[in-house]
PDB file of N, CA and C in Angstrom:
ATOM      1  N   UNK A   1     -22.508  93.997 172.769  1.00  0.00           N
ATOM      2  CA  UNK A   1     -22.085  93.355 173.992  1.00  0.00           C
ATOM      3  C   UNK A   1     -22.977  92.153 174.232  1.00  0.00           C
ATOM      4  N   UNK A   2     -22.179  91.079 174.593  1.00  0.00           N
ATOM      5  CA  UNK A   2     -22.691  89.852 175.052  1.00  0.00           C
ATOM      6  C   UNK A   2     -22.980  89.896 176.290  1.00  0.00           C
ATOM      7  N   UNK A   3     -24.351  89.291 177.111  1.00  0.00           N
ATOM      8  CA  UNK A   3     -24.649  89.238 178.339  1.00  0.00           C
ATOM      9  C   UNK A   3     -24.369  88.021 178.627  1.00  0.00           C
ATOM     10  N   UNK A   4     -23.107  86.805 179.476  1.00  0.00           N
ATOM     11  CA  UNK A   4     -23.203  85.753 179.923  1.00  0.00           C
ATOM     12  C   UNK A   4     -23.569  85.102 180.945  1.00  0.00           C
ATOM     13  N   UNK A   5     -24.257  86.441 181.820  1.00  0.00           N
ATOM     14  CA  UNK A   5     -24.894  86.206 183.503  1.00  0.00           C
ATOM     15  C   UNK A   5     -25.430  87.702 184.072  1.00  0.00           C
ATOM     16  N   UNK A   6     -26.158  87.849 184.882  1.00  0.00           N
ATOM     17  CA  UNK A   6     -26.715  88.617 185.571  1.00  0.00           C
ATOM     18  C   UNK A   6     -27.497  87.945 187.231  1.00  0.00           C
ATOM     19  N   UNK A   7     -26.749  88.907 187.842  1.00  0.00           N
ATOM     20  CA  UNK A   7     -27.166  88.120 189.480  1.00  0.00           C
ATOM     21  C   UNK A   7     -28.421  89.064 189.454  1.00  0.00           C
ATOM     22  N   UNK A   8     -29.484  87.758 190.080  1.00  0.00           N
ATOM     23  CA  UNK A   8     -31.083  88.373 189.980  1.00  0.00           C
ATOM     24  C   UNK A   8     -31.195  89.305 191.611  1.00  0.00           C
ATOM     25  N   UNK A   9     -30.469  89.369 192.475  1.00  0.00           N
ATOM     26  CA  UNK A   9     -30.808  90.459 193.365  1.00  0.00           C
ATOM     27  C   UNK A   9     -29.750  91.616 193.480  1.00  0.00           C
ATOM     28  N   UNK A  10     -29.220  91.943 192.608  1.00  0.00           N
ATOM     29  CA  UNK A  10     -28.254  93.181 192.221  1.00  0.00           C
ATOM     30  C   UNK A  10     -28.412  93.367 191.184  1.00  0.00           C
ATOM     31  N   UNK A  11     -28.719  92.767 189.767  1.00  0.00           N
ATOM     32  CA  UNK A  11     -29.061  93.072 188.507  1.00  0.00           C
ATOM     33  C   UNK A  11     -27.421  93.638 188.131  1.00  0.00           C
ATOM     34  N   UNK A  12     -26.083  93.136 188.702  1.00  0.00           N
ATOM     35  CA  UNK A  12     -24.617  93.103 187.988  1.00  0.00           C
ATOM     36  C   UNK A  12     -24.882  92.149 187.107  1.00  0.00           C
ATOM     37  N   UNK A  13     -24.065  92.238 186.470  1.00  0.00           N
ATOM     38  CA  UNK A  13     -23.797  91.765 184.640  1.00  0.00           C
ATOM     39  C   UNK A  13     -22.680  91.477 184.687  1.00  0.00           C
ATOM     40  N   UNK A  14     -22.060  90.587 183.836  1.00  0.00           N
ATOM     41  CA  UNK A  14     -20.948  89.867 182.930  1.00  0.00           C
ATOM     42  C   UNK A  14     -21.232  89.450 181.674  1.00  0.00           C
ATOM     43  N   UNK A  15     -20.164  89.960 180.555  1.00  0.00           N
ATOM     44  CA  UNK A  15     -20.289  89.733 179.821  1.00  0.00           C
ATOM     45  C   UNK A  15     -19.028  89.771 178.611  1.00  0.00           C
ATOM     46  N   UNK A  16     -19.157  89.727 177.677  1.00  0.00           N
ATOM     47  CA  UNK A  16     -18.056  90.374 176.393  1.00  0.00           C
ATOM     48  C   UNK A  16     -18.401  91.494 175.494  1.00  0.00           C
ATOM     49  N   UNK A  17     -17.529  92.285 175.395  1.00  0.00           N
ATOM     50  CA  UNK A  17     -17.514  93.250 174.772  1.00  0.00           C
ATOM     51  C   UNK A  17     -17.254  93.056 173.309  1.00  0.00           C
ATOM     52  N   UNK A  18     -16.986  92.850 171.884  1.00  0.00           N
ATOM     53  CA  UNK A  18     -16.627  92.247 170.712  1.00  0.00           C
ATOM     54  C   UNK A  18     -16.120  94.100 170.253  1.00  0.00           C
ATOM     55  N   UNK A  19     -15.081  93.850 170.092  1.00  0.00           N
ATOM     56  CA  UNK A  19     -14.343  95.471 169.299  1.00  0.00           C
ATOM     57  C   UNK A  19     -13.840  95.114 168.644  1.00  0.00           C
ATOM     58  N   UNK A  20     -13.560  95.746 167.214  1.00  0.00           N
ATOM     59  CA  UNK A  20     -12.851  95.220 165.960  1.00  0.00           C
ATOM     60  C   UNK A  20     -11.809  94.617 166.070  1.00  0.00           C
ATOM     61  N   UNK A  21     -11.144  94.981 167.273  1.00  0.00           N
ATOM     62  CA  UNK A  21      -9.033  94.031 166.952  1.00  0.00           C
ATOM     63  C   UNK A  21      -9.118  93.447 168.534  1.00  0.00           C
ATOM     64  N   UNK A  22     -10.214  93.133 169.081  1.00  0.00           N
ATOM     65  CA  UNK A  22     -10.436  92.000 170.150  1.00  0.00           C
ATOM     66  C   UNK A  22     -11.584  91.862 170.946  1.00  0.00           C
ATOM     67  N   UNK A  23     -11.545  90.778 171.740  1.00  0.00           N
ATOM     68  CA  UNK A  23     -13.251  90.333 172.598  1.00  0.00           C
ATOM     69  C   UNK A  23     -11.979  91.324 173.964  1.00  0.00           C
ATOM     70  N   UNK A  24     -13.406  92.066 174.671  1.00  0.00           N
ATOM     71  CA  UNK A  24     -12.960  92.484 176.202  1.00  0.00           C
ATOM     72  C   UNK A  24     -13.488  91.603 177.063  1.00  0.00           C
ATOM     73  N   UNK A  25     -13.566  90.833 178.311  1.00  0.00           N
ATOM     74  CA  UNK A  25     -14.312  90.131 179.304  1.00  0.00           C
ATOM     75  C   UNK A  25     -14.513  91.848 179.922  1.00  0.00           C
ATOM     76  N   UNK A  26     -16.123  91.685 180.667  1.00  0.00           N
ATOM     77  CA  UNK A  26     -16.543  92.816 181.467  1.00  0.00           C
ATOM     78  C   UNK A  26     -17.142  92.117 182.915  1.00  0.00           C
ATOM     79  N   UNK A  27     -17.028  92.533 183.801  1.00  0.00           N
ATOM     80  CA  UNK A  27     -16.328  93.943 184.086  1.00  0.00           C
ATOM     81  C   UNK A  27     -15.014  94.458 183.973  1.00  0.00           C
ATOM     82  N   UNK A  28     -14.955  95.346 183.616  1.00  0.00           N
ATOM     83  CA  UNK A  28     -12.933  95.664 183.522  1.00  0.00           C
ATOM     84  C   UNK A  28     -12.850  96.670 184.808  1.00  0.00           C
ATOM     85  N   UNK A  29     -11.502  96.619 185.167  1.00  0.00           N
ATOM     86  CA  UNK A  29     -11.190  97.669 185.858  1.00  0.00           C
ATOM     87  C   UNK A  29      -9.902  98.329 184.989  1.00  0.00           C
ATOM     88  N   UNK A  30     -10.450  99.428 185.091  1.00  0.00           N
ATOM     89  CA  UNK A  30      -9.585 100.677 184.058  1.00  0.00           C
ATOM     90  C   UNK A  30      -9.031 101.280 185.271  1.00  0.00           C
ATOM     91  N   UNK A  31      -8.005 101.945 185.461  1.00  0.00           N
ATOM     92  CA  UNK A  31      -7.591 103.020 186.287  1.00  0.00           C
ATOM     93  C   UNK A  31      -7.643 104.220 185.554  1.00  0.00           C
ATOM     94  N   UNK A  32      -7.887 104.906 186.309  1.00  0.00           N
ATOM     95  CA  UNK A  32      -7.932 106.681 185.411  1.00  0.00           C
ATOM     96  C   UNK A  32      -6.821 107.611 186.102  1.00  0.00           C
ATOM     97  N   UNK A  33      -6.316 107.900 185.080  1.00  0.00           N
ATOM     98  CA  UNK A  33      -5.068 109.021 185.470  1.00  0.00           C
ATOM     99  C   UNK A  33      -5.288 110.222 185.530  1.00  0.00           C
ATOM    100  N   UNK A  34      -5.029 111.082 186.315  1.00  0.00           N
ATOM    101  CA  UNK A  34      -5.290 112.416 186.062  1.00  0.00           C
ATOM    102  C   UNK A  34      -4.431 113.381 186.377  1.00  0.00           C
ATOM    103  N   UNK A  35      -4.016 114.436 186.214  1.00  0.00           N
ATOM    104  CA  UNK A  35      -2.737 115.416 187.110  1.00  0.00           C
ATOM    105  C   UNK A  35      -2.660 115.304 188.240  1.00  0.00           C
ATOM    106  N   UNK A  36      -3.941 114.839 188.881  1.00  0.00           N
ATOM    107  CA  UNK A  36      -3.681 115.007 190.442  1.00  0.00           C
ATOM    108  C   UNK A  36      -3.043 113.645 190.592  1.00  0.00           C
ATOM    109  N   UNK A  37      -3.215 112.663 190.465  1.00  0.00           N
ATOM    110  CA  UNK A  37      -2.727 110.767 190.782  1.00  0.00           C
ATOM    111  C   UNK A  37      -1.565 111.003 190.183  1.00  0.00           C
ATOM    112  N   UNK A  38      -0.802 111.660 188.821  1.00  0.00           N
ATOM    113  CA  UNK A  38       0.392 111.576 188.457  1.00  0.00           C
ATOM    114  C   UNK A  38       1.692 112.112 189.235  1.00  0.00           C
TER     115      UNK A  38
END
């Protein structure tokens, strides 16, 4: 993972992720599914 910034009074991050079949931009938002949300 690439670091392209970090805010110095929260210490959050941005960056890229590099995975074999593409670059991710981070932060991501994923949703998570579960039996109960379905």
């Amino acid at each position: 993972m690439e670091v392209l910034g970090q805010c110095s009074t929260t210490k959050a991050r941005f960056g890229k992720l590099s995975l074999p079949h593409q670059v991710v931009d981070t932060p991501v938002f994923m949703p998570v599914g579960t039996q109960g949300t379905l």
